[in-house]
N, C-alpha and C. Protein backbone atom coordinates (compact mmCIF):
# COMPACT_ATOMS: atom_id res chain seq x y z
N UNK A 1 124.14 101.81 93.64
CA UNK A 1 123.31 102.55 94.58
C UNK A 1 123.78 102.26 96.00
N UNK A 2 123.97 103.23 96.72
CA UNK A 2 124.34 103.57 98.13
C UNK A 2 123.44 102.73 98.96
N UNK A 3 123.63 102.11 100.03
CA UNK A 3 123.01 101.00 101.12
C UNK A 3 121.01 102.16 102.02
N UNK A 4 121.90 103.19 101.73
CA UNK A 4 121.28 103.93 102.67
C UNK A 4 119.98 104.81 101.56
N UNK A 5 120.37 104.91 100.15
CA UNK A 5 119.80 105.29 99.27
C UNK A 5 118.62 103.79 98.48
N UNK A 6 118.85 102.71 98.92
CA UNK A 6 117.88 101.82 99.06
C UNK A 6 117.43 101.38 99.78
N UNK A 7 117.37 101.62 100.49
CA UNK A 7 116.66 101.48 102.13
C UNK A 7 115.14 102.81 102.03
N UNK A 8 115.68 103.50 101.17
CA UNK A 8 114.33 104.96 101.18
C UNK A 8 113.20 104.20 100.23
N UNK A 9 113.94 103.11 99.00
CA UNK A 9 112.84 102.86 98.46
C UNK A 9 112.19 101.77 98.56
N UNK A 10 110.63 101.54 98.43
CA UNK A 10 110.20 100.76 98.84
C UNK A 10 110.31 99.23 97.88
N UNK A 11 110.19 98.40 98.87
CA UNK A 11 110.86 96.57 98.36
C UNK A 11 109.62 96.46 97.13
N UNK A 12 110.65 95.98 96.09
CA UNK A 12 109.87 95.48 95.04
C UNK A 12 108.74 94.22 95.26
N UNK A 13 108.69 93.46 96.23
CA UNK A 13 107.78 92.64 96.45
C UNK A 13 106.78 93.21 97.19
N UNK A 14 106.12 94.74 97.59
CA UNK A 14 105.87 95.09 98.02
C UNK A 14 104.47 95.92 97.14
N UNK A 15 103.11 95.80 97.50
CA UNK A 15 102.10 96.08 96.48
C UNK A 15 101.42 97.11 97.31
N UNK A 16 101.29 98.54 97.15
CA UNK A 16 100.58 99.47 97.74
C UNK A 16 99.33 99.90 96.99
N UNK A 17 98.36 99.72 97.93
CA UNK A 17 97.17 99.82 97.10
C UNK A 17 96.10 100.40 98.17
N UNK A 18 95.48 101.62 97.23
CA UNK A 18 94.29 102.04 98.25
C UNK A 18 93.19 101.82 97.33
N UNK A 19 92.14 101.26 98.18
CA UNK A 19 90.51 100.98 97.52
C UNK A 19 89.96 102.10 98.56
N UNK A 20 88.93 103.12 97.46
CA UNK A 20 87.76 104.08 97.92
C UNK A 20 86.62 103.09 97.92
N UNK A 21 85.63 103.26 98.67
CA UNK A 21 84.58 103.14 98.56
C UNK A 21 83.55 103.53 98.93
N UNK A 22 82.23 103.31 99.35
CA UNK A 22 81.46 104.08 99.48
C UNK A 22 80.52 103.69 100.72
N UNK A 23 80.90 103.92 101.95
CA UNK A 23 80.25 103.43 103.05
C UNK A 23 80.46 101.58 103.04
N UNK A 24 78.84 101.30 103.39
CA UNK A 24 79.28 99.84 103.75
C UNK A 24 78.19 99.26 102.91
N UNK A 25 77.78 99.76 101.38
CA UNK A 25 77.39 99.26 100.29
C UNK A 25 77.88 98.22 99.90
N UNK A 26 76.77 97.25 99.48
CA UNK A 26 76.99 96.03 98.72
C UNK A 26 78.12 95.87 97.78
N UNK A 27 77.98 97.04 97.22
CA UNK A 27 79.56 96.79 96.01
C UNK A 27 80.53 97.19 96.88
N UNK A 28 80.59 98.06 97.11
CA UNK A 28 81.98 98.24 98.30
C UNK A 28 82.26 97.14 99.24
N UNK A 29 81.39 96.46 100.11
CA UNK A 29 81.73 95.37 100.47
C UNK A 29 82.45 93.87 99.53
N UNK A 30 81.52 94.11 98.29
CA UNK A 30 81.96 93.10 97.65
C UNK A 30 83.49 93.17 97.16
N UNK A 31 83.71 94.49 96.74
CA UNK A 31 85.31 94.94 96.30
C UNK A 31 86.16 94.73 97.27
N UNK A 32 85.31 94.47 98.42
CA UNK A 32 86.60 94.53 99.83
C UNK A 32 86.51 93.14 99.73
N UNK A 33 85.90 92.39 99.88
CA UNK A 33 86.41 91.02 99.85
C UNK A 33 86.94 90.62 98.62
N UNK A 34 86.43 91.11 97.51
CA UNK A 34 87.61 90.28 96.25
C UNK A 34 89.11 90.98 96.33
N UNK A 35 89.19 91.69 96.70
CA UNK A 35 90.46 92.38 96.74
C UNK A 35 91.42 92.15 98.17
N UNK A 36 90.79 91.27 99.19
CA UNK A 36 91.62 90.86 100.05
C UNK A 36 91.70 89.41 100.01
N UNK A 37 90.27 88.66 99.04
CA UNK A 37 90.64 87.03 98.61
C UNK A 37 92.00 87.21 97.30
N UNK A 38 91.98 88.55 96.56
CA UNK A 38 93.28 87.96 95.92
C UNK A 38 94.40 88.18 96.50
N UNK A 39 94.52 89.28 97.42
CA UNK A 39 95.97 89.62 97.84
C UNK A 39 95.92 88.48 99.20
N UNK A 40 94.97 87.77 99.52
CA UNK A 40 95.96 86.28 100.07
C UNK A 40 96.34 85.68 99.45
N UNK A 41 95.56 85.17 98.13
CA UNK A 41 95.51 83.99 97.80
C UNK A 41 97.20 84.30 96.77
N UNK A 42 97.65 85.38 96.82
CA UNK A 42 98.68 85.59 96.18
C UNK A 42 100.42 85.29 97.21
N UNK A 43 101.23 84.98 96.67
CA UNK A 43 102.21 84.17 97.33
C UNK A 43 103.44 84.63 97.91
N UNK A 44 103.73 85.91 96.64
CA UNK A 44 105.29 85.88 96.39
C UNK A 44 105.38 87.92 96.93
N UNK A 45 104.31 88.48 97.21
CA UNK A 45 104.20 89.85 97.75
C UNK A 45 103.82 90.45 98.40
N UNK A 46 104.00 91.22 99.00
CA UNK A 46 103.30 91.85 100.68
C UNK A 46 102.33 93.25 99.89
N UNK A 47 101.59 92.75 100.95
CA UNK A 47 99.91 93.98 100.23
C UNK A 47 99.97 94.92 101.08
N UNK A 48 99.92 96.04 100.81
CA UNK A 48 99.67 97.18 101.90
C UNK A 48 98.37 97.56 101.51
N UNK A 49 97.14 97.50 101.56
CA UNK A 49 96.01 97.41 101.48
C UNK A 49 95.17 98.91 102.39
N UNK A 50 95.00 99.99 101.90
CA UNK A 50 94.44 101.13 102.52
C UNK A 50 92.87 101.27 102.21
N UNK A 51 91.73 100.88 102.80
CA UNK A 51 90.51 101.22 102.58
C UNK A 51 90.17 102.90 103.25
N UNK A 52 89.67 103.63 102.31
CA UNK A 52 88.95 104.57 102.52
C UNK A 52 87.68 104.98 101.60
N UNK A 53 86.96 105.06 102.79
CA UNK A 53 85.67 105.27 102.54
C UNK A 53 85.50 107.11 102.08
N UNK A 54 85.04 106.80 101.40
CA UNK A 54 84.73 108.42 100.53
C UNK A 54 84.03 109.02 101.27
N UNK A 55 82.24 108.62 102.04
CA UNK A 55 81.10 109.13 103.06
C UNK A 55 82.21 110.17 103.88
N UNK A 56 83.31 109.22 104.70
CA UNK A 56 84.41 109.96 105.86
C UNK A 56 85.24 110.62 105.42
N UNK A 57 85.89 110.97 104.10
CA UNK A 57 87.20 111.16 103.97
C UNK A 57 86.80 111.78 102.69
N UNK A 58 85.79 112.43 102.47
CA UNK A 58 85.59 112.96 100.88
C UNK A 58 86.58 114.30 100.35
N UNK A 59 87.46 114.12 101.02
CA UNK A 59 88.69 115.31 100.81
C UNK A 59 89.75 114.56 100.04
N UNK A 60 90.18 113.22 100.13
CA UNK A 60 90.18 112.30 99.16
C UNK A 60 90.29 112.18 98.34
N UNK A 61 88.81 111.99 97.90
CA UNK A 61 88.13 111.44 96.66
C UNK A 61 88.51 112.60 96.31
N UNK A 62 88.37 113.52 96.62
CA UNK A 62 88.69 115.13 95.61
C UNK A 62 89.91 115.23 94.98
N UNK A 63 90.78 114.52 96.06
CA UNK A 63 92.11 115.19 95.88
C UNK A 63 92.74 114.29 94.25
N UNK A 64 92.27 112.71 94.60
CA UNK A 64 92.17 112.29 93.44
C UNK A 64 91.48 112.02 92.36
N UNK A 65 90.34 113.34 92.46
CA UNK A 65 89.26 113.35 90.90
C UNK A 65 88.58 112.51 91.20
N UNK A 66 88.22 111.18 91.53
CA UNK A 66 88.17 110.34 91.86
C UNK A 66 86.02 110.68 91.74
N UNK A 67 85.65 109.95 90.60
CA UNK A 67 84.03 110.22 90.08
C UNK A 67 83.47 108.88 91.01
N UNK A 68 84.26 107.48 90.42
CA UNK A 68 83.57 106.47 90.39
C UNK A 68 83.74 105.59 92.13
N UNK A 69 83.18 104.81 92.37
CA UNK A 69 83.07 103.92 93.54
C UNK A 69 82.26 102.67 93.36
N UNK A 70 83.27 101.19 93.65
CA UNK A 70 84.28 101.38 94.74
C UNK A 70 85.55 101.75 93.20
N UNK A 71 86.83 102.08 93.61
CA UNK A 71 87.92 102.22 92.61
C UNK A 71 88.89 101.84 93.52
N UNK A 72 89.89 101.10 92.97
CA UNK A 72 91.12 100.56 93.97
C UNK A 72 92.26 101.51 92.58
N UNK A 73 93.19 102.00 93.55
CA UNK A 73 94.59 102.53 92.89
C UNK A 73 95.67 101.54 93.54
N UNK A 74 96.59 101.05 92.20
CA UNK A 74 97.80 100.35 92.56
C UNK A 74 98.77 102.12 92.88
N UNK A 75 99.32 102.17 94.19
CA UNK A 75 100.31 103.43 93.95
C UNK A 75 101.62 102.79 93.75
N UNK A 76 102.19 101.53 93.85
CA UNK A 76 103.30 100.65 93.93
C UNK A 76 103.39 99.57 93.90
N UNK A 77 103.86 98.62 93.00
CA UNK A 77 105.38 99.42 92.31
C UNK A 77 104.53 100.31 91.00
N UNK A 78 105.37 101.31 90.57
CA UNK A 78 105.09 101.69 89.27
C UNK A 78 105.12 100.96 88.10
N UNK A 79 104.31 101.45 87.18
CA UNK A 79 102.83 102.34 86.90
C UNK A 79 101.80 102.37 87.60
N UNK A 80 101.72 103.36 87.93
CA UNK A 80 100.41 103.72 88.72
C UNK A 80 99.23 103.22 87.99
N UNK A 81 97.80 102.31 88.57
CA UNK A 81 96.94 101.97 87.47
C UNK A 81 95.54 102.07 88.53
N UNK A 82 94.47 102.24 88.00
CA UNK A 82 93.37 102.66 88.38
C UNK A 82 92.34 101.90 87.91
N UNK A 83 91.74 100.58 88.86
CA UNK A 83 90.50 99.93 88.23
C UNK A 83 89.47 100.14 89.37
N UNK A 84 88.29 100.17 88.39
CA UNK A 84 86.81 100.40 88.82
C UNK A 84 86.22 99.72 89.11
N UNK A 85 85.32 99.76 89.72
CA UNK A 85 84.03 98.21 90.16
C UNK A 85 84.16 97.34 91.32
N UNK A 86 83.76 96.37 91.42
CA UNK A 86 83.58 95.46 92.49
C UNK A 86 85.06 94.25 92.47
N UNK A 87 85.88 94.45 91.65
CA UNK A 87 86.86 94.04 91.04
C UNK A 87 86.78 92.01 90.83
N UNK A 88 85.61 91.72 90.46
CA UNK A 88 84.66 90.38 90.43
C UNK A 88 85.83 89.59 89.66
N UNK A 89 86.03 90.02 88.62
CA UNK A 89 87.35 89.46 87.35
C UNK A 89 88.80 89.15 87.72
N UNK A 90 88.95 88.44 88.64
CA UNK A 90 89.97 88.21 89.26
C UNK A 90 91.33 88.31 87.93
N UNK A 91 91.25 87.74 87.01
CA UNK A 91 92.04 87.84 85.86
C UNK A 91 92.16 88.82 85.94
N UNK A 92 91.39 89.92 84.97
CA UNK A 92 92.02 91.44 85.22
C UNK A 92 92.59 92.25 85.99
N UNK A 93 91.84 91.83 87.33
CA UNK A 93 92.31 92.50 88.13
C UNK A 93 94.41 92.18 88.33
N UNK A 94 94.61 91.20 88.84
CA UNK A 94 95.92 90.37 88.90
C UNK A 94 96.63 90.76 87.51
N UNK A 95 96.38 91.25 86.75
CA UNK A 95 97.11 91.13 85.05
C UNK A 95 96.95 93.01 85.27
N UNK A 96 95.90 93.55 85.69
CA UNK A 96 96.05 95.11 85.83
C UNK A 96 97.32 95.55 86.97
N UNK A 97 97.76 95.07 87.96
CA UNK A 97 98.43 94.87 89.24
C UNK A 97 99.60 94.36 88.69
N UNK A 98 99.74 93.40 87.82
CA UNK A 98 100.91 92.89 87.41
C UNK A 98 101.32 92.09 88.40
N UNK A 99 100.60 90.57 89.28
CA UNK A 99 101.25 89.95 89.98
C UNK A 99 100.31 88.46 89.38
N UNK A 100 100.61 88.00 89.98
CA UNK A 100 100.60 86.36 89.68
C UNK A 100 99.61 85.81 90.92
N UNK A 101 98.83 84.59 90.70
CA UNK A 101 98.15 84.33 91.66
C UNK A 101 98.92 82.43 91.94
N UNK A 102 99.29 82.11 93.20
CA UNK A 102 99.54 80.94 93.52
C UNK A 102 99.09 79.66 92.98
């Protein structure tokens, strides 16, 4: 692969993830903090971390079907994966994401 043809794609240590949620609700708050205590407490990958709130941005939630709240989408690296809830289960969550915790 060409220098200039990997440079377009994004670094494998690199975790893109958007969490919906739903205003500034208890579970949405709570999903925002478990989901930024694991992507510190994690070592070896850079988080790109996108919160959007559904209340502001419900064009969104449409665009991705998107029923439930809060829901975090991994968009990168591939497989794309989609978990629900307050994401409390730190295990699952980290084993759904496919990264490792320090």
């Amino acid at each position: 692969m060409k220098k200039s043809e990997s440079s377009n794609l994004k670094d494998d240590n690199t975790v893109m993830l958007q969490l919906y949620v739903s205003g500034m609700s208890p579970k949405s708050m709570e999903a925002i903090e478990n989901i930024n205590r694991i992507c510190h407490a994690h070592s070896q990958k850079t988080f790109e971390l996108e919160i959007i709130d559904i209340y502001k941005n419900p064009e969104m939630a449409a665009e991705r079907h998107l029923v439930f709240s809060p829901c975090l989408i991994k968009i990168w690296p591939l497989p794309k994966k989609t978990l629900i809830g307050t994401l409390s289960d730190t295990e699952k969550v980290i084993q759904a994401l496919g990264i490792s915790i320090k």
